[in-house]
Protein backbone atom coordinates (compact mmCIF):
# COMPACT_ATOMS: atom_id res chain seq x y z
CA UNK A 1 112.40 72.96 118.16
CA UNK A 2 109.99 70.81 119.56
CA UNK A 3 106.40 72.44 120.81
CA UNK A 4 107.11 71.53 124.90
CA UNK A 5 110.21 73.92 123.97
CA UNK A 6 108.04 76.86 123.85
CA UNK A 7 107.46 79.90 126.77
CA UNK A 8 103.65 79.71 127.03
CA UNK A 9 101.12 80.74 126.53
CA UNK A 10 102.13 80.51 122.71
CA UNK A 11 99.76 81.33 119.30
CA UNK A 12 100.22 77.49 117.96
CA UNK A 13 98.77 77.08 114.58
CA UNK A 14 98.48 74.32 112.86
CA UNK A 15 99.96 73.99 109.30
CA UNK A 16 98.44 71.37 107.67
CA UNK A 17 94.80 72.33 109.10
CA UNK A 18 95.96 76.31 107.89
CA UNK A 19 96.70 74.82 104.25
CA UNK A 20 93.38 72.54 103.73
CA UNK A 21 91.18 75.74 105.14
CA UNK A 22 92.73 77.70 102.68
CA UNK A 23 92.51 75.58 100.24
CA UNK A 24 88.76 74.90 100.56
CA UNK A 25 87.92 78.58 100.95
CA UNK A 26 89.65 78.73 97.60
CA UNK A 27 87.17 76.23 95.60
CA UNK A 28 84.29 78.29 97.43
CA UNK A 29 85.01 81.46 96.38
CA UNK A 30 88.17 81.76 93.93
CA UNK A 31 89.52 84.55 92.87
CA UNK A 32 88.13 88.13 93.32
CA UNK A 33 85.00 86.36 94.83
CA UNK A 34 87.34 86.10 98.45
CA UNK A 35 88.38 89.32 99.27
CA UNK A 36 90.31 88.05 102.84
CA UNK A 37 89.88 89.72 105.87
CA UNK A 38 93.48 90.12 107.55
CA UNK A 39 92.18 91.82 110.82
CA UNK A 40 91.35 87.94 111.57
CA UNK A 41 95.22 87.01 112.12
CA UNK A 42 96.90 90.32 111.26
CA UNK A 43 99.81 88.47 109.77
CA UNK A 44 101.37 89.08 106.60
CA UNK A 45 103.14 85.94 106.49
CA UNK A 46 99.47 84.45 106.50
CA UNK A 47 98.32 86.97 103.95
CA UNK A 48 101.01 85.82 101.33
CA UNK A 49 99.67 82.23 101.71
CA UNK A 50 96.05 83.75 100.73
CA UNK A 51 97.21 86.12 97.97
CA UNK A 52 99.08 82.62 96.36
CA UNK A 53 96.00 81.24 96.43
CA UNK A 54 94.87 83.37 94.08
CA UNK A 55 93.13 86.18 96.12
CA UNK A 56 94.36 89.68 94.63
CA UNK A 57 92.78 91.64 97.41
CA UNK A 58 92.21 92.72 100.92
CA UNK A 59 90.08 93.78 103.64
CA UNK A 60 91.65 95.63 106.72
CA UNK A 61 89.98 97.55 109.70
CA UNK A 62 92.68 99.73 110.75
CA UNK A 63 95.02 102.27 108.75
CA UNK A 64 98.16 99.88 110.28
CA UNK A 65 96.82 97.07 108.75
CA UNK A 66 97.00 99.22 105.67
CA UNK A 67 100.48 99.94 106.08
CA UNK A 68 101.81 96.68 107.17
CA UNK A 69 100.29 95.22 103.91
CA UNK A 70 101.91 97.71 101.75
CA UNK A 71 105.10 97.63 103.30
CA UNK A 72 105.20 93.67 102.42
CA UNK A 73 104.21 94.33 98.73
CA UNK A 74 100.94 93.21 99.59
CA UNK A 75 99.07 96.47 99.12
CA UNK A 76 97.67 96.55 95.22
CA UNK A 77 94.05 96.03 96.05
CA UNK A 78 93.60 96.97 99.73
CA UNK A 79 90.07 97.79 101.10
CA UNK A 80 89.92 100.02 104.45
CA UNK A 81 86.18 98.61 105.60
CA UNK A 82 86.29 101.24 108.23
CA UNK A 83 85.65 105.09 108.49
CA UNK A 84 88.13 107.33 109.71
CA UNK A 85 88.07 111.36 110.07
CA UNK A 86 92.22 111.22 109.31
CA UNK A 87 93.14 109.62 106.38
CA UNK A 88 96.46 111.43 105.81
CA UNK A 89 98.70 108.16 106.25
CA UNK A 90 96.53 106.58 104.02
CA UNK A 91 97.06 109.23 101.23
CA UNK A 92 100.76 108.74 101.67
CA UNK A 93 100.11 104.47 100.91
CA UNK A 94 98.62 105.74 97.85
CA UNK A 95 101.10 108.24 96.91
CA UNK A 96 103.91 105.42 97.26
CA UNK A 97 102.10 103.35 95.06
CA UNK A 98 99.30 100.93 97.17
CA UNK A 99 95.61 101.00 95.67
CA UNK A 100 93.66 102.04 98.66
CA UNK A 101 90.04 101.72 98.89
CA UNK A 102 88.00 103.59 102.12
CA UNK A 103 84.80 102.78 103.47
CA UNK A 104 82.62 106.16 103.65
CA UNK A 105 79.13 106.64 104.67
CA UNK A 106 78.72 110.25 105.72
CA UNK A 107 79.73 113.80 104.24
CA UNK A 108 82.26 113.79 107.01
CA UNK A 109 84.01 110.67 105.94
CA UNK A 110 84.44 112.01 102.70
CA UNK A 111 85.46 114.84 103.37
CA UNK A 112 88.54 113.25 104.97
CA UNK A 113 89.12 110.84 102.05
CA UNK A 114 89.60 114.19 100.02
CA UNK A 115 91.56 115.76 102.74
CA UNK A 116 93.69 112.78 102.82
CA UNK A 117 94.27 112.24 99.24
CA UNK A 118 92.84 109.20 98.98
CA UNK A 119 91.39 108.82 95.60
CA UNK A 120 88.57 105.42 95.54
CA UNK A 121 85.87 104.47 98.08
CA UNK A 122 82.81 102.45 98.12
CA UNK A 123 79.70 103.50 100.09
CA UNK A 124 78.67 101.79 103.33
CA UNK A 125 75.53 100.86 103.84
CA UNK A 126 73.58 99.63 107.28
CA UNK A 127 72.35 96.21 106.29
CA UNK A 128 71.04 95.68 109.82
CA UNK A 129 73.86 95.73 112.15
CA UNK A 130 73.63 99.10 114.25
CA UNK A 131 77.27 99.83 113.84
CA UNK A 132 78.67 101.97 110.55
CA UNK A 133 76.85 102.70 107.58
CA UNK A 134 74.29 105.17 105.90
CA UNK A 135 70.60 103.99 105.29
CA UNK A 136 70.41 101.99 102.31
CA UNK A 137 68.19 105.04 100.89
CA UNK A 138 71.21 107.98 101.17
CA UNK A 139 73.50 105.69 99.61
CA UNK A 140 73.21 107.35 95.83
CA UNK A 141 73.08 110.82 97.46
CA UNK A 142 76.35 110.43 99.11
CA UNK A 143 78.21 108.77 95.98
CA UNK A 144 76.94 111.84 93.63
CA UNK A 145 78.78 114.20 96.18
CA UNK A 146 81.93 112.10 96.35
CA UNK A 147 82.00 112.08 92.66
CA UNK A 148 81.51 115.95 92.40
CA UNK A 149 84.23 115.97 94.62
CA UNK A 150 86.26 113.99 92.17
CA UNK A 151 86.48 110.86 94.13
CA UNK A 152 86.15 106.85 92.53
CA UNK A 153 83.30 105.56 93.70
CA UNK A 154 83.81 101.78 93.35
CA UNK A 155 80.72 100.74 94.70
CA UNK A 156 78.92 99.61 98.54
CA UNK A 157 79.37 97.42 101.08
CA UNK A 158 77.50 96.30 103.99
CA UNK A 159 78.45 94.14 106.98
CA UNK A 160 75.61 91.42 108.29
CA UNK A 161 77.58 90.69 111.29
CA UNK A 162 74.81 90.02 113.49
CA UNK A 163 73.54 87.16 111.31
CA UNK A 164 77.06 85.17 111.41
CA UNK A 165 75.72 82.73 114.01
CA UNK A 166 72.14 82.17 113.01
CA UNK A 167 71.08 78.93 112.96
CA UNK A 168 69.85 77.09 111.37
CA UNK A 169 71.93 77.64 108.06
CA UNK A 170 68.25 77.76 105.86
CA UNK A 171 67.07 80.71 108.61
CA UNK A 172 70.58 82.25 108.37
CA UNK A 173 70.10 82.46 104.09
CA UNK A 174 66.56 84.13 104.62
CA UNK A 175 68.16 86.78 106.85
CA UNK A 176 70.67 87.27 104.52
CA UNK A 177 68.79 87.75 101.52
CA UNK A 178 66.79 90.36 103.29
CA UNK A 179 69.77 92.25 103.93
CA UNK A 180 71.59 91.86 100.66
CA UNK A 181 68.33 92.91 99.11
CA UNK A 182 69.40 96.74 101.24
CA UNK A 183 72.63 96.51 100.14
CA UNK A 184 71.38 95.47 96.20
CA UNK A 185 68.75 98.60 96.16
CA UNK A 186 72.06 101.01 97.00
CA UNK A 187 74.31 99.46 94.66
CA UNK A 188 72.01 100.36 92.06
CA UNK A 189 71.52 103.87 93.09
CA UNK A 190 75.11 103.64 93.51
CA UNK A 191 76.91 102.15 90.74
CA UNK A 192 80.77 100.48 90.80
CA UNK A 193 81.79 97.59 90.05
CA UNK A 194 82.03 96.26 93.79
CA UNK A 195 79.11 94.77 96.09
CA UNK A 196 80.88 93.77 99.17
CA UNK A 197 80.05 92.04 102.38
CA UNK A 198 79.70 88.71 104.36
CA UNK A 199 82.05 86.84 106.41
CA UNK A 200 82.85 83.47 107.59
CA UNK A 201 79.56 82.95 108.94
CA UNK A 202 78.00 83.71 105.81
CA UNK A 203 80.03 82.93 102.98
CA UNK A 204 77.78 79.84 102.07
CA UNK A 205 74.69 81.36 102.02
CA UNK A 206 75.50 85.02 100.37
CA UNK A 207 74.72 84.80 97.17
CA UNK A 208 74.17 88.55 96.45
CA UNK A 209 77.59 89.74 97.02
CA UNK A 210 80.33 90.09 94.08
CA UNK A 211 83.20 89.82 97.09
CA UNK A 212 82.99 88.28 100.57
CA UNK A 213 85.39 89.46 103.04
CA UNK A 214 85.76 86.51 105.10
CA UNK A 215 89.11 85.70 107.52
CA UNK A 216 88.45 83.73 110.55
CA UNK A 217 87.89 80.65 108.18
CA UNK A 218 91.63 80.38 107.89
CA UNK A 219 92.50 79.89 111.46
CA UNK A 220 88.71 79.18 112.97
CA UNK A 221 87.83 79.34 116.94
CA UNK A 222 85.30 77.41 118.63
CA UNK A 223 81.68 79.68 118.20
CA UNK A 224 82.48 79.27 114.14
CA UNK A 225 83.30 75.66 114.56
CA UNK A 226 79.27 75.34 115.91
CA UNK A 227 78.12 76.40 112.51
CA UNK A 228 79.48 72.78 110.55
CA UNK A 229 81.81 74.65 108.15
CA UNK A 230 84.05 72.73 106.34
CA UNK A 231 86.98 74.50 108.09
CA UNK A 232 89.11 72.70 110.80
CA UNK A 233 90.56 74.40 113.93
CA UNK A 234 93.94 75.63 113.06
CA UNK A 235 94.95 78.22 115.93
CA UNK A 236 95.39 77.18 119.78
CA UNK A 237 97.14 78.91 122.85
CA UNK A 238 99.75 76.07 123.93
CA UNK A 239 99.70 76.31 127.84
CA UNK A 240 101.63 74.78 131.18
CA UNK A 241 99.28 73.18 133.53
CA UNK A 242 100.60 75.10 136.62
CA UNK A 243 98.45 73.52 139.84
CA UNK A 244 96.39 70.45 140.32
CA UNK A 245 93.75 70.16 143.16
CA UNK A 246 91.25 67.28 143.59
CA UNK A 247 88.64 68.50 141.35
CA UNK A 248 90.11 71.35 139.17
CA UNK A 249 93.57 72.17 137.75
CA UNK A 250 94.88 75.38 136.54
CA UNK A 251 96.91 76.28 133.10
CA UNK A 252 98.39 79.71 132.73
CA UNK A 253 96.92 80.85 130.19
CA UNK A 254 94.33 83.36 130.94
CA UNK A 255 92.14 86.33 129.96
CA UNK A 256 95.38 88.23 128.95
CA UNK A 257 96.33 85.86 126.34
CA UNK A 258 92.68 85.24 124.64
CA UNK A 259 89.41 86.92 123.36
CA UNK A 260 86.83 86.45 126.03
CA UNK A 261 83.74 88.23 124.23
CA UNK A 262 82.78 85.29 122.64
CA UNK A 263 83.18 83.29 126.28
CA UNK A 264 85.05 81.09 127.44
CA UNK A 265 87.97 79.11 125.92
CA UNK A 266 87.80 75.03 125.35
CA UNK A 267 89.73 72.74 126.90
CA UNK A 268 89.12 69.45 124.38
CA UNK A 269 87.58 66.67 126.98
CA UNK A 270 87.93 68.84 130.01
CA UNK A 271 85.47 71.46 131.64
CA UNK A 272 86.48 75.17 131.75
CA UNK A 273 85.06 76.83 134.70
CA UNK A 274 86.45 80.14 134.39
CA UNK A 275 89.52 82.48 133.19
CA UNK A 276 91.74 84.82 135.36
CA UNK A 277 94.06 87.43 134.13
CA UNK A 278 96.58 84.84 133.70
CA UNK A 279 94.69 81.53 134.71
CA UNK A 280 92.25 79.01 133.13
CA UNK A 281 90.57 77.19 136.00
CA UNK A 282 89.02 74.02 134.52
CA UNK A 283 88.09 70.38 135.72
CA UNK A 284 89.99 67.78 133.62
CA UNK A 285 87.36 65.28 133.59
CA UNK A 286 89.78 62.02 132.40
CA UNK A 287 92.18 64.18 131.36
CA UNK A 288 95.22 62.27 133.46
CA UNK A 289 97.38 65.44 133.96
CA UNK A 290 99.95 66.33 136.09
CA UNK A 291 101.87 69.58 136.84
CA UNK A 292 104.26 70.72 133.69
CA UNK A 293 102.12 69.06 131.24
CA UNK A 294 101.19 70.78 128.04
CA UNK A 295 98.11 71.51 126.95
CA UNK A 296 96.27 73.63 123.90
CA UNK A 297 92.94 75.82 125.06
CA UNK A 298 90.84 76.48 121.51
CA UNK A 299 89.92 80.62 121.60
CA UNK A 300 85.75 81.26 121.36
CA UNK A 301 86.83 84.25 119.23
CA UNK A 302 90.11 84.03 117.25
CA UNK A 303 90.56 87.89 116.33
CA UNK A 304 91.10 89.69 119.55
CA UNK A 305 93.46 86.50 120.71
CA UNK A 306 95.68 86.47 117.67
CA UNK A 307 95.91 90.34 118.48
CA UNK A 308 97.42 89.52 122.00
CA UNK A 309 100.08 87.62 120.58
CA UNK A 310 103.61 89.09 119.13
CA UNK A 311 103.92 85.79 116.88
CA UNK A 312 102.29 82.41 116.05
CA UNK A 313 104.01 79.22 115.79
CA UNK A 314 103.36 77.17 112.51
CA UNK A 315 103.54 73.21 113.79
CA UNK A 316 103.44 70.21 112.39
CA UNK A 317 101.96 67.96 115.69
CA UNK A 318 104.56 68.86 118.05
CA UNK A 319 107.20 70.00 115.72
CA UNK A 320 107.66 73.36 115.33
CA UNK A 321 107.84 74.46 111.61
CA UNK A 322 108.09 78.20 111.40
CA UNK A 323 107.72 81.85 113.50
CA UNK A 324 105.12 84.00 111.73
CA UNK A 325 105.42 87.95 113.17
CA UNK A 326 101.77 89.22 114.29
CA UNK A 327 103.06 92.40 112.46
CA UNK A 328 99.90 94.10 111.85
CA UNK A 329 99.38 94.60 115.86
CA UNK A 330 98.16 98.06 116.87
CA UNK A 331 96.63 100.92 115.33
């Protein structure tokens, strides 16, 4: 099958682009250091390539994520980074045999790691980023009770999400530092073996973290590709130019079929103007197009687009390689 064979919109990735990001993430952070982040592409096909690459571990945000991963033998080091109030199903992963990790920061959370069964967690901590996590100060408090309780505590994490995009990449380090230096003062009131954190964004400059949970860096979108990483763009929506007009065309692939919260798509050496439910308008600058042609639109955020997709498309150029199931879809 050739690419212009596929329905679009269609998740394109790119193998050989897939393979050298891997591969580079791999010299940066071997090993344990890379703990991948699989809500990035939420395929297990894609997780298998990471785990060969020597990565024993995972992150996951939701409890299906959990599942999915188990289900494909891929669950013997699985870390939930995400409180829940029900961790029932996750009790049953662990009963079948997955190690399952959960991210608690409250005497609510875990409370339903022990009403769920689950037997290990790690403390959240709020580096900075007003989403989950206890102050850096009730971090040891909160381990002694999940210990009385006869829970694992295998250390803290914290998320500096909203330093990802700092630039410059010296300004982005200083930030950093100050929030690894929360996350280091509750690791020691903590204790465990695991200091978790980071991202793509920061994988280069966190040097306080045992683990980085990084995943867009395998498949990449266009605000990452601002920050010079060494990683290429792998992932595309393939779509059909669909109407031409004197100064704009139109390609079907619309807000339906990518993650807008980042902004708009790219259109390499065209314009985008704006997206529609199921439309791209754009002006194609000297793009010489015509109705029928093909063309790929790079995602601002990869994530929430891979999520829209029941598949992606492994390619070589315009040969189509492989069909790797989105299985980890939904909640």
């Amino acid at each position: 099958m050739r690419v212009d064979d596929l329905t679009t919109p269609a998740l394109l990735v790119e193998r050989g682009a897939l393979r050298r990001n891997l591969d580079t993430m791999s010299a940066a952070l071997p090993g344990a250091r890379l703990r991948p982040h699989v809500k990035a592409h939420k395929c297990t096909s894609l997780a298998r390539w990471q785990r060969d690459n020597g990565h024993p571990g995972f992150t996951c945000a939701t409890i299906r994520e959990c599942e999915v991963m188990a289900e494909h033998g891929l669950g013997g080091d699985l870390l939930l980074a995400n409180e829940v109030v029900d961790a029932s199903r996750l009790g049953k992963l662990v009963r079948d045999g997955a190690r399952i990790t959960l991210a608690v920061d409250s005497r609510e959370t875990i409370a339903a790691a022990l009403r769920g069964n689950v037997l290990e967690v790690v403390i959240d901590v709020n580096v900075g980023l007003p989403r989950c996590g206890c102050p850096p100060e009730r971090a040891g408090e909160l381990a002694d009770l999940a210990r009385r309780n006869g829970l694992e505590v295998r250390g803290v994490m914290g998320y500096e999400g909203h330093l990802m995009m700092v630039q410059p990449a010296e300004e982005r380090r200083r930030l950093v530092r100050e929030a690894m230096e929360k996350l280091a003062a509750a690791a020691r009131d903590v204790g465990g073996e695991l200091v978790s954190a980071g991202g793509t964004g920061t994988y280069d400059v966190n040097e306080w973290a045992t683990e980085i949970q990084a995943g867009s860096y395998a498949l990449m979108d266009s605000a990452y590709t601002q920050l010079g990483h060494p990683f290429e763009q792998a992932v595309f929506v393939l779509g059909t130019v669909i109407s031409m007009s004197a100064e704009w065309a139109v390609v079907d692939v619309g807000l339906k079929a990518l993650g807008m919260d980042h902004g708009n798509p790219t259109i390499p050496g065209a314009q985008v103007w704006f997206c529609s439910d199921e439309h791209t308008t754009f002006a194609p600058g000297d793009l010489r197009l015509r109705v029928g042609d093909r063309i790929r639109v790079v995602p601002a955020h990869v994530d929430p687009t891979v999520a829209l997709h029941d598949a992606m498309w492994l390619v070589d150029g315009e040969q189509v390689a492989e069909r790797w199931a989105v299985d980890m879809r939904g909640w």
